[in-house]
PDB file of N, CA and C in Angstrom:
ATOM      1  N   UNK A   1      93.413  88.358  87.342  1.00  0.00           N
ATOM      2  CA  UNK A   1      93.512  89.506  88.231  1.00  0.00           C
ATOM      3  C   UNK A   1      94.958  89.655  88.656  1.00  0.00           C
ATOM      4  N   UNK A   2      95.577  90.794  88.146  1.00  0.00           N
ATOM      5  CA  UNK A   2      96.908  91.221  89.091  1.00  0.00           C
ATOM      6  C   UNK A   2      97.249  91.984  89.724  1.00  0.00           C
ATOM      7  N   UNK A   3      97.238  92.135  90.919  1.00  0.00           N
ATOM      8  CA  UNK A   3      97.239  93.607  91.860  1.00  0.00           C
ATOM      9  C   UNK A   3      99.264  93.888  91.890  1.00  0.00           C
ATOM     10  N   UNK A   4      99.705  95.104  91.378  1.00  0.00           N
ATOM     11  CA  UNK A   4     100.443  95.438  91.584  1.00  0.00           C
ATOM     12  C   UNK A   4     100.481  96.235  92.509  1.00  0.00           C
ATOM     13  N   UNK A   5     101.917  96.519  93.392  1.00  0.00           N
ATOM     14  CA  UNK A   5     101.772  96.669  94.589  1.00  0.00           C
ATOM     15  C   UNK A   5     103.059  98.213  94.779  1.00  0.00           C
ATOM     16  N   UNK A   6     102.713  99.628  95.586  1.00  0.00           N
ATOM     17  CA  UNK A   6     103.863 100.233  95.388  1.00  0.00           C
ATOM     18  C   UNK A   6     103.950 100.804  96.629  1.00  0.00           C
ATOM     19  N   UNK A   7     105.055 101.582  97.073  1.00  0.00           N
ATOM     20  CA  UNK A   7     105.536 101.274  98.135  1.00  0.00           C
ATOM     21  C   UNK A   7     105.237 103.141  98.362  1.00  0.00           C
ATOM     22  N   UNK A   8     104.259 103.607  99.164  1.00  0.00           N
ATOM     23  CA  UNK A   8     103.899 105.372  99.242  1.00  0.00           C
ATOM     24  C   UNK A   8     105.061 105.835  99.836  1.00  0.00           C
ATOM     25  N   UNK A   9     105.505 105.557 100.435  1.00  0.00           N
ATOM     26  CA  UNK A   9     106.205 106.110 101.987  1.00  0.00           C
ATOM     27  C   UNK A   9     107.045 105.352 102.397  1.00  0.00           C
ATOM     28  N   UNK A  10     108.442 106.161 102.947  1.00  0.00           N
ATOM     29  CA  UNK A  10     109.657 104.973 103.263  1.00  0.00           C
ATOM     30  C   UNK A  10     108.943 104.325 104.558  1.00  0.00           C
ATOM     31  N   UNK A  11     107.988 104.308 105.121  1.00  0.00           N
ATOM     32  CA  UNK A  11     107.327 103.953 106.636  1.00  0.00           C
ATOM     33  C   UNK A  11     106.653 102.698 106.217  1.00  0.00           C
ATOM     34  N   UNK A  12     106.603 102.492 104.903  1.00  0.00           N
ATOM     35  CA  UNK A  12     105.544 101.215 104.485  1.00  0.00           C
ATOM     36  C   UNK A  12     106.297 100.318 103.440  1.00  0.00           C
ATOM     37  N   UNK A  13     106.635  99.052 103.969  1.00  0.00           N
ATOM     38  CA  UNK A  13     106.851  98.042 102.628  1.00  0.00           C
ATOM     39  C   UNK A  13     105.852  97.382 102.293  1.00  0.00           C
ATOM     40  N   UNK A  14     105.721  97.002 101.058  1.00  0.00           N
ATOM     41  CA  UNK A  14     104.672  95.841 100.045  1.00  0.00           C
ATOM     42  C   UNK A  14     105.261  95.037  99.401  1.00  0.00           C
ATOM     43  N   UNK A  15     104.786  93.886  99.310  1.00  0.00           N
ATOM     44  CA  UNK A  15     104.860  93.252  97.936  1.00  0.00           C
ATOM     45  C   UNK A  15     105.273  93.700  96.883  1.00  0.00           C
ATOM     46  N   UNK A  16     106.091  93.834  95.821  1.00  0.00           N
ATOM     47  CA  UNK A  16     106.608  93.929  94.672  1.00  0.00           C
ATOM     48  C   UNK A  16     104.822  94.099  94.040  1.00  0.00           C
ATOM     49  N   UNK A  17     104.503  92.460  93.930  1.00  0.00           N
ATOM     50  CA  UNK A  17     103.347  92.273  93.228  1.00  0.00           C
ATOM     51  C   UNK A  17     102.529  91.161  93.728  1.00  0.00           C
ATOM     52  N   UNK A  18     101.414  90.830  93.105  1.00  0.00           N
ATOM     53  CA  UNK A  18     100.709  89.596  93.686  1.00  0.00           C
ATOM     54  C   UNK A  18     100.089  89.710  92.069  1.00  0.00           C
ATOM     55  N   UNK A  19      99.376  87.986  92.526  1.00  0.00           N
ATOM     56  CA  UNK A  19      97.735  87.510  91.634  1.00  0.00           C
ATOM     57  C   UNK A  19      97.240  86.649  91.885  1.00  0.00           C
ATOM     58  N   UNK A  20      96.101  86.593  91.123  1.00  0.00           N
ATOM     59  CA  UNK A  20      95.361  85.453  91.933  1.00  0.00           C
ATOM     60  C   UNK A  20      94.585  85.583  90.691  1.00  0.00           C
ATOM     61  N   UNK A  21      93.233  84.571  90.742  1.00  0.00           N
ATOM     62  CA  UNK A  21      92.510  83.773  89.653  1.00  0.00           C
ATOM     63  C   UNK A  21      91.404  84.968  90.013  1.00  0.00           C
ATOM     64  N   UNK A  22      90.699  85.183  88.993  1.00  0.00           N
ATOM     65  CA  UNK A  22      88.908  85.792  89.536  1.00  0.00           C
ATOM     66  C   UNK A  22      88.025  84.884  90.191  1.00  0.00           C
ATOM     67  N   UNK A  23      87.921  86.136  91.814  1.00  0.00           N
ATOM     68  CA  UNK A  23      86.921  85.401  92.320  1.00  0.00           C
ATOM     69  C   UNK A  23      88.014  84.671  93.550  1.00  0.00           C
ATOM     70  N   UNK A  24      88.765  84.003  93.182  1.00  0.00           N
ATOM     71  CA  UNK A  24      89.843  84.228  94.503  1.00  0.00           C
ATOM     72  C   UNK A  24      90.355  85.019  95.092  1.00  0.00           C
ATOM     73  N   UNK A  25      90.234  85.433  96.285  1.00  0.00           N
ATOM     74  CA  UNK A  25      90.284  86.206  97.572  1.00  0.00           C
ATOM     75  C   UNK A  25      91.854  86.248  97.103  1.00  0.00           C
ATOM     76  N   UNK A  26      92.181  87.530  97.693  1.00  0.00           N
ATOM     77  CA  UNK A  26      93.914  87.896  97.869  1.00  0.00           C
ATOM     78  C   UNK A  26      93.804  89.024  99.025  1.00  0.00           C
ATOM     79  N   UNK A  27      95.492  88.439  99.748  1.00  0.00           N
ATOM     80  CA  UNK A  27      95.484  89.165 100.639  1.00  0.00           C
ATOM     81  C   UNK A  27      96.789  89.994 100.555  1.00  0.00           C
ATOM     82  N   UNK A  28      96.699  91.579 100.409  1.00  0.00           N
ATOM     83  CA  UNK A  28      97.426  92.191 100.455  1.00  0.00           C
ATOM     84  C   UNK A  28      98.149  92.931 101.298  1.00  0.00           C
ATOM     85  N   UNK A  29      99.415  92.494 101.973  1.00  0.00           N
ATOM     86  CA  UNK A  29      99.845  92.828 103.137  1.00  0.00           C
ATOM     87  C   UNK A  29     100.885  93.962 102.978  1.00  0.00           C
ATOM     88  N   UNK A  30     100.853  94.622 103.694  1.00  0.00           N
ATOM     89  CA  UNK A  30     101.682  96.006 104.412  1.00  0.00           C
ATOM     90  C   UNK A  30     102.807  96.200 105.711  1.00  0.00           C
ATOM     91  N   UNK A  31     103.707  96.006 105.565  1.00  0.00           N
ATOM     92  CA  UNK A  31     104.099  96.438 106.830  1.00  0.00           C
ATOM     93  C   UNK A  31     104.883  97.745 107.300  1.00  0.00           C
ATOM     94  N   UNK A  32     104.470  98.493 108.569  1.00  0.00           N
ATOM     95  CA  UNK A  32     104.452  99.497 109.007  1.00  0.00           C
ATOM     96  C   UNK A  32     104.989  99.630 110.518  1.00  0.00           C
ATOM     97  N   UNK A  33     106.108  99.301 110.426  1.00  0.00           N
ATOM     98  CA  UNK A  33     106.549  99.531 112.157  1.00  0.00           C
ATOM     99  C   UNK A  33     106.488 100.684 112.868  1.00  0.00           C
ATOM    100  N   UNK A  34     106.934 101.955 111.775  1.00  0.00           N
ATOM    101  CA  UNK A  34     106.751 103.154 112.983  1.00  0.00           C
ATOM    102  C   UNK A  34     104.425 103.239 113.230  1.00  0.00           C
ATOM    103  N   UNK A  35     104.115 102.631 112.777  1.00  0.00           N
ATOM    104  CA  UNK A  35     102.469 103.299 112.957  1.00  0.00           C
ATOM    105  C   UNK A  35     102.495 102.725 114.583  1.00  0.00           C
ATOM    106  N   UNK A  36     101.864 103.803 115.139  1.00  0.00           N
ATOM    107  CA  UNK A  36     101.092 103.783 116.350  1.00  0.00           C
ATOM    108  C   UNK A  36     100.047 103.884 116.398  1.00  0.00           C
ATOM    109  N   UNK A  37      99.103 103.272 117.906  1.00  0.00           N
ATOM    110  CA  UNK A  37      97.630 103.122 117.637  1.00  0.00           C
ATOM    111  C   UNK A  37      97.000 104.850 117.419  1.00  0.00           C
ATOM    112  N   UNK A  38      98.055 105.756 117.576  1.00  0.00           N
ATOM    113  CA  UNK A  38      96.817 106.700 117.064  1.00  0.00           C
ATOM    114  C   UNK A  38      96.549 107.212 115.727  1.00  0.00           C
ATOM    115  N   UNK A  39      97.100 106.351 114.859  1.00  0.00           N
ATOM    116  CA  UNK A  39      97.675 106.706 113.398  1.00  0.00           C
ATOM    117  C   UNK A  39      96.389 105.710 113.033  1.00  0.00           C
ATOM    118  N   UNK A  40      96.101 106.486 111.854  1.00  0.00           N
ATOM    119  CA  UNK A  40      95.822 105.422 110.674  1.00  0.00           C
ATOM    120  C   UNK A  40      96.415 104.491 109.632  1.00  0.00           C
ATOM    121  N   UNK A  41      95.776 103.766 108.538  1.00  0.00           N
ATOM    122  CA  UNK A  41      96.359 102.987 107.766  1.00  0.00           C
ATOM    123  C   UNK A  41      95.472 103.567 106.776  1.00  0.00           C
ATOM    124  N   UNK A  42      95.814 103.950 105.874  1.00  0.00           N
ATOM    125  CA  UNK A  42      95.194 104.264 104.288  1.00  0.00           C
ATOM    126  C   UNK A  42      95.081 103.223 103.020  1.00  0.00           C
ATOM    127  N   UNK A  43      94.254 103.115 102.857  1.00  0.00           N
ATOM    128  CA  UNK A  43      94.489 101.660 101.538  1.00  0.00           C
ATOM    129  C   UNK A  43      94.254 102.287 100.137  1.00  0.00           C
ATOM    130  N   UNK A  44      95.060 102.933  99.128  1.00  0.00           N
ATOM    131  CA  UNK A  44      94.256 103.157  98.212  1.00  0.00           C
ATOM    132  C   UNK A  44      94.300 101.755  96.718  1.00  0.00           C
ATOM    133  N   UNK A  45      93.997 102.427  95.897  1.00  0.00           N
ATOM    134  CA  UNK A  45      93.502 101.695  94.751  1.00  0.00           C
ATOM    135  C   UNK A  45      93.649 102.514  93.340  1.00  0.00           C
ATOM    136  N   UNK A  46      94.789 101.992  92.593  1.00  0.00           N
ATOM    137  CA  UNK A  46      94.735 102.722  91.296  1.00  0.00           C
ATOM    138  C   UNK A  46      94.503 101.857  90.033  1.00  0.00           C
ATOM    139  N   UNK A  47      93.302 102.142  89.922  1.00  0.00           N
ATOM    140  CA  UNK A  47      93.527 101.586  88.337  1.00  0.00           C
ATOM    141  C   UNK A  47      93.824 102.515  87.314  1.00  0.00           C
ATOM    142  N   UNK A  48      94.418 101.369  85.960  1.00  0.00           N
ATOM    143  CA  UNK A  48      95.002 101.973  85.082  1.00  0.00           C
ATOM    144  C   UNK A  48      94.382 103.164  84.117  1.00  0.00           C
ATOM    145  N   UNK A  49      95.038 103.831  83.906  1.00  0.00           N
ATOM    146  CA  UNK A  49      94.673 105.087  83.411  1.00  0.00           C
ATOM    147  C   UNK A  49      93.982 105.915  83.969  1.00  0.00           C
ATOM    148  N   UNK A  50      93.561 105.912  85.567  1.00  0.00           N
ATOM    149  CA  UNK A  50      92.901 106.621  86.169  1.00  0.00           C
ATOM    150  C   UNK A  50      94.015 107.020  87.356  1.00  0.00           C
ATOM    151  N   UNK A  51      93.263 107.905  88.018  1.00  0.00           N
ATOM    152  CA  UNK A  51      94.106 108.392  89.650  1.00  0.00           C
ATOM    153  C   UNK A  51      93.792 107.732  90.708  1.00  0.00           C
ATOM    154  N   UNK A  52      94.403 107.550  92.027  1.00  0.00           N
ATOM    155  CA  UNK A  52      94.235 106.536  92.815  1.00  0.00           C
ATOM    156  C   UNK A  52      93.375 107.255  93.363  1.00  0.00           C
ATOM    157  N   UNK A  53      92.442 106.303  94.135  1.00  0.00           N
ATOM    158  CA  UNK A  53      91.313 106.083  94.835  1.00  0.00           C
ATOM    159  C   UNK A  53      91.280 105.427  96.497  1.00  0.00           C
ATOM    160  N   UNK A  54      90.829 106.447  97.330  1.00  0.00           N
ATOM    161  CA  UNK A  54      90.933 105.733  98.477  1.00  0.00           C
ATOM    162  C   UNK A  54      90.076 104.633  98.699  1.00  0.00           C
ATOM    163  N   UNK A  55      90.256 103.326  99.089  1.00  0.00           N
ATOM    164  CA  UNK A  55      89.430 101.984  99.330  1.00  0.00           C
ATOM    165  C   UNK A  55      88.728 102.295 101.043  1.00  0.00           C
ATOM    166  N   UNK A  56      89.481 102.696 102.132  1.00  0.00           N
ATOM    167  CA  UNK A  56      89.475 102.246 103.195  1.00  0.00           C
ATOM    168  C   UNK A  56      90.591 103.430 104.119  1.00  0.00           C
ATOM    169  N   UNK A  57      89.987 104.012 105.559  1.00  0.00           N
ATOM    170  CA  UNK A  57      90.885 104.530 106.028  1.00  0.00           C
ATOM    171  C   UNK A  57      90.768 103.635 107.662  1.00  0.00           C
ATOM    172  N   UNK A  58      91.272 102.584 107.725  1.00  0.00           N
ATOM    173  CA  UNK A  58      91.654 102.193 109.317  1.00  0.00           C
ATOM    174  C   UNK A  58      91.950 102.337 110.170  1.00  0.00           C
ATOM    175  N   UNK A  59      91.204 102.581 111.350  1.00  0.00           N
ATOM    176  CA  UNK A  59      91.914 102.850 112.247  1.00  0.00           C
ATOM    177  C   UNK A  59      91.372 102.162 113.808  1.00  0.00           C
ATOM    178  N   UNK A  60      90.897 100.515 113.177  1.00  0.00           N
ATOM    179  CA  UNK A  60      90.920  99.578 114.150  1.00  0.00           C
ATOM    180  C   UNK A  60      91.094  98.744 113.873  1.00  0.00           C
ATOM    181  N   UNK A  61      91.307  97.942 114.444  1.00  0.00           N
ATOM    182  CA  UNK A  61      91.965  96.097 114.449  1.00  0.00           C
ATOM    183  C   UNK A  61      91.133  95.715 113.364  1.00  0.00           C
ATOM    184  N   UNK A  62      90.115  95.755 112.940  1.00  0.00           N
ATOM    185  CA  UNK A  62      89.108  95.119 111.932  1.00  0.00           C
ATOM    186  C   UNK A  62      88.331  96.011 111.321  1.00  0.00           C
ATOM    187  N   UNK A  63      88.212  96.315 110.036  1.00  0.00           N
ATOM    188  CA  UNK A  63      88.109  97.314 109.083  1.00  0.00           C
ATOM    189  C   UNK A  63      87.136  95.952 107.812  1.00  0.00           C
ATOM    190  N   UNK A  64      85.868  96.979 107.958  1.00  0.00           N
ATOM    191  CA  UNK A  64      84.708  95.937 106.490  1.00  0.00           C
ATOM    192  C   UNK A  64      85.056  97.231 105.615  1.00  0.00           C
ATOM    193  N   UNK A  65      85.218  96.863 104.502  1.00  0.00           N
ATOM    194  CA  UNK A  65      85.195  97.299 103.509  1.00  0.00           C
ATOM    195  C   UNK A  65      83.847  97.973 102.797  1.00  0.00           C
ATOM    196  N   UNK A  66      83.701  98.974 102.155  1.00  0.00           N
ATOM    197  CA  UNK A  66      82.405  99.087 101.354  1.00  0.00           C
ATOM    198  C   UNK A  66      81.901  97.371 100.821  1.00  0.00           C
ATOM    199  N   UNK A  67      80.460  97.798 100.608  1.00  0.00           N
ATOM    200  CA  UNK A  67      80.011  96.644  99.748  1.00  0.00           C
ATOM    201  C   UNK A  67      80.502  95.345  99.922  1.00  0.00           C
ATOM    202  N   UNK A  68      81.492  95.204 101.105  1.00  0.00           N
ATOM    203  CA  UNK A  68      81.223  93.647 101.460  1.00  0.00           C
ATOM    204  C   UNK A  68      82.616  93.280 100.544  1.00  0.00           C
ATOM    205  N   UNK A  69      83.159  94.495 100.110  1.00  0.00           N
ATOM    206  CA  UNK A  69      84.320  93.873  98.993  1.00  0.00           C
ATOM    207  C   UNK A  69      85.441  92.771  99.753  1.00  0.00           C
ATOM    208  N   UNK A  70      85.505  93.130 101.162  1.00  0.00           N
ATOM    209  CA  UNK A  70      86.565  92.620 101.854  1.00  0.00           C
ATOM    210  C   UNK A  70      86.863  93.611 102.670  1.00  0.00           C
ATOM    211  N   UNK A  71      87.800  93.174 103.598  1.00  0.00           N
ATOM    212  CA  UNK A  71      88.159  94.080 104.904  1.00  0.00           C
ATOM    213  C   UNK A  71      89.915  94.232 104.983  1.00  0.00           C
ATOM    214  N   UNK A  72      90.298  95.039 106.257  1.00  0.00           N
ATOM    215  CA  UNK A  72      91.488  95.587 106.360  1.00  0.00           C
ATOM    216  C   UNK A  72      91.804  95.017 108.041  1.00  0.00           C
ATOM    217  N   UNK A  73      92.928  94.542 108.470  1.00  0.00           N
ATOM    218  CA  UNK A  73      92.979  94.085 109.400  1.00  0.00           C
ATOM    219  C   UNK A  73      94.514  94.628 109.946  1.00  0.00           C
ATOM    220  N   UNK A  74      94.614  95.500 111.236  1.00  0.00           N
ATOM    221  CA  UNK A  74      95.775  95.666 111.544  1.00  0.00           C
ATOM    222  C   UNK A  74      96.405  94.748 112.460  1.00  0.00           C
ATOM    223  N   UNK A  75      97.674  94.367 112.541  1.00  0.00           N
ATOM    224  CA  UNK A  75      97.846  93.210 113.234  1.00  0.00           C
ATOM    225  C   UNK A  75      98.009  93.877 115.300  1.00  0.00           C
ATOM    226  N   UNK A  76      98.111  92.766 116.085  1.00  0.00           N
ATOM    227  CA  UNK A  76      98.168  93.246 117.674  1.00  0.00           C
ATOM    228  C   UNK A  76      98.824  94.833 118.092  1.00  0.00           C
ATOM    229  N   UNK A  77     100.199  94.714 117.260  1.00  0.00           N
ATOM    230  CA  UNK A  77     101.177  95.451 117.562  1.00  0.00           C
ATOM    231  C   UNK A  77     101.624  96.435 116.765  1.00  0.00           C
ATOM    232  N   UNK A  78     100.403  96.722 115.763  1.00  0.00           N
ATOM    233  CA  UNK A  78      99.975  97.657 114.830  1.00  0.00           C
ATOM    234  C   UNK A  78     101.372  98.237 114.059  1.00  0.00           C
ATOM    235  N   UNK A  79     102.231  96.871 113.657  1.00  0.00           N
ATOM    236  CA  UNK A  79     103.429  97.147 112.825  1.00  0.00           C
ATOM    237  C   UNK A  79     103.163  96.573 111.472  1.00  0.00           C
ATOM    238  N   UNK A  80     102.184  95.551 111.496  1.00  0.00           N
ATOM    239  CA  UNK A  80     101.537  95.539 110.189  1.00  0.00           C
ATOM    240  C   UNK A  80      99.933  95.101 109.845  1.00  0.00           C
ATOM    241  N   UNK A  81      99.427  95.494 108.554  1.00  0.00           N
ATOM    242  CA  UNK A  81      98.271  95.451 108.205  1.00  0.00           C
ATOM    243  C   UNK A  81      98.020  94.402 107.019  1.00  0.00           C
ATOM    244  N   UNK A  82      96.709  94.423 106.479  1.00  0.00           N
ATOM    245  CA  UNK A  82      96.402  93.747 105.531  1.00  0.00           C
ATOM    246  C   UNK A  82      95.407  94.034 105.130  1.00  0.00           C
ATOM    247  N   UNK A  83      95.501  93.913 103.312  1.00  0.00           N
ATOM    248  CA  UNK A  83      93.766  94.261 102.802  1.00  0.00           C
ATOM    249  C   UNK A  83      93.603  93.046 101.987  1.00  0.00           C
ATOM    250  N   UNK A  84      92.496  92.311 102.730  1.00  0.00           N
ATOM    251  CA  UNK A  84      91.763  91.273 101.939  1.00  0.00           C
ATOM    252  C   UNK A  84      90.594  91.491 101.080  1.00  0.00           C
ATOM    253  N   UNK A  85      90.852  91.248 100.005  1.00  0.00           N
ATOM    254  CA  UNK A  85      89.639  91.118  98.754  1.00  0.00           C
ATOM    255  C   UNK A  85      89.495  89.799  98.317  1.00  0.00           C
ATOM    256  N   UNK A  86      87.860  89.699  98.687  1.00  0.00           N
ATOM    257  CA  UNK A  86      87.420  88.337  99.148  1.00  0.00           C
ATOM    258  C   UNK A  86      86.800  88.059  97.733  1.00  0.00           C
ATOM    259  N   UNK A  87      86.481  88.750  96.662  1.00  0.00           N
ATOM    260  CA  UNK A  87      85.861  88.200  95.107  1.00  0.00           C
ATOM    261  C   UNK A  87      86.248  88.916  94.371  1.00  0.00           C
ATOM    262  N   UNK A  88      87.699  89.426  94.211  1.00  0.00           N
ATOM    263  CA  UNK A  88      88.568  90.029  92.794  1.00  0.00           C
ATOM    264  C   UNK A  88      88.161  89.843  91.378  1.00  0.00           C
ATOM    265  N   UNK A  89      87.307  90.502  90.591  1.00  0.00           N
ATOM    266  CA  UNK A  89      87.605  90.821  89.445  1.00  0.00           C
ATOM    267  C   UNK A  89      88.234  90.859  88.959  1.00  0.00           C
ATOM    268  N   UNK A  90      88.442  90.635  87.193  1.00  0.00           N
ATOM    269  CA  UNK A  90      89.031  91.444  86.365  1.00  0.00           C
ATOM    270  C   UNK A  90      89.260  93.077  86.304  1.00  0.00           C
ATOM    271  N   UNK A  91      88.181  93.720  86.550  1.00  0.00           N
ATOM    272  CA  UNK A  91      88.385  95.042  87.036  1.00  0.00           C
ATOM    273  C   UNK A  91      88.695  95.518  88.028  1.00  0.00           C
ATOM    274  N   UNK A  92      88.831  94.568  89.454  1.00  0.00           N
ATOM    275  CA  UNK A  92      90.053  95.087  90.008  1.00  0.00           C
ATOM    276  C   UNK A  92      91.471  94.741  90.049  1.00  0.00           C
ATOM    277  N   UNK A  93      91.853  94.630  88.922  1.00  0.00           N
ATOM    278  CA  UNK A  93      93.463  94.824  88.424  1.00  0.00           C
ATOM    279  C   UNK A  93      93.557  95.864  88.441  1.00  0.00           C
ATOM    280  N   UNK A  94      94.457  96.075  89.630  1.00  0.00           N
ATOM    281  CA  UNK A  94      95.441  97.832  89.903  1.00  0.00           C
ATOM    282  C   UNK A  94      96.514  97.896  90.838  1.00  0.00           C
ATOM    283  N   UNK A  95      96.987  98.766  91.085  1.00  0.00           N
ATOM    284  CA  UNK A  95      97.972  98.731  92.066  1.00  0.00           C
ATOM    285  C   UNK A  95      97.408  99.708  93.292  1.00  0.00           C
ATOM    286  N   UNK A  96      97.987  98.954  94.025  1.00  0.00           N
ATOM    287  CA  UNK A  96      97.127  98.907  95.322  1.00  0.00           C
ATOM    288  C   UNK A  96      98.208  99.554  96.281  1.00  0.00           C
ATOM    289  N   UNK A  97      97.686 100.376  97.391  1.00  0.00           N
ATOM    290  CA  UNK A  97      98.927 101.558  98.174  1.00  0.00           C
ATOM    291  C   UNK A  97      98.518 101.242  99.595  1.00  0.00           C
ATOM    292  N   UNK A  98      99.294 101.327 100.564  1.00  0.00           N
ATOM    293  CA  UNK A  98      98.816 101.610 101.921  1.00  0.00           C
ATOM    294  C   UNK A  98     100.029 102.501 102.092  1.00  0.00           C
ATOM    295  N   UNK A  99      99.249 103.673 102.918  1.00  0.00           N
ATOM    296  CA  UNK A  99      99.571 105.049 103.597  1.00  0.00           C
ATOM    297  C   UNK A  99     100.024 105.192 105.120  1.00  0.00           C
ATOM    298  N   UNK A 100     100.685 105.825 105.783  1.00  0.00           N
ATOM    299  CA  UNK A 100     100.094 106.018 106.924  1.00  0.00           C
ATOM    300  C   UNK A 100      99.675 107.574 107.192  1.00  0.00           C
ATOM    301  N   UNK A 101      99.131 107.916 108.219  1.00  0.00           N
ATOM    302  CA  UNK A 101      98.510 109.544 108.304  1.00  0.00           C
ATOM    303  C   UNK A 101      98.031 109.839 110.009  1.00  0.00           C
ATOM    304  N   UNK A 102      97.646 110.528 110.195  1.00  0.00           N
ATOM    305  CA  UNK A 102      97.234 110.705 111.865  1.00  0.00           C
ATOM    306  C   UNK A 102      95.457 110.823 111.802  1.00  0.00           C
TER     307      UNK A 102
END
């Protein structure tokens, strides 16, 4: 599994890249200093050869994911976030986005 990682918005840095084994949890972190609590966090998801896909739109401290995939967690001071995927596939190899939005 390799989640590549890209950067939407000058408001958000990522990771270059990450990986991890299938089935090992990865945690994909974001950071976002201008977001304020009335903003959201957007997580999307692109796999290859397709168009990105929204995962998750946050907009509290603790965010479950569909289906139990894993959750989204903004930190106290809502300058940065994180999306954990707790049983990664092979098919989810993609590159992975966080947004911000109101």
């Amino acid at each position: 599994f390799s989640a590549a990682v890209v950067v939407a918005r000058a408001q958000v840095e990522q990771e270059p890249s990450l990986e991890t084994t299938e089935g090992t949890g990865i945690n994909i972190t974001c950071s976002h200093p201008k977001l304020g609590a009335i903003d959201m966090i957007f997580w999307y998801r692109q796999l290859p050869g397709r168009g990105p896909e929204l995962l998750v739109s946050a907009y509290k401290r603790f965010q479950e994911l569909p289906e139990g995939a894993g959750h989204v967690w903004i930190s106290a001071d809502w300058q940065s976030s994180a999306l954990w995927l707790g049983w990664p596939r092979r098919g989810d190899a993609a590159v992975y986005s966080c947004a911000l939005g109101p």
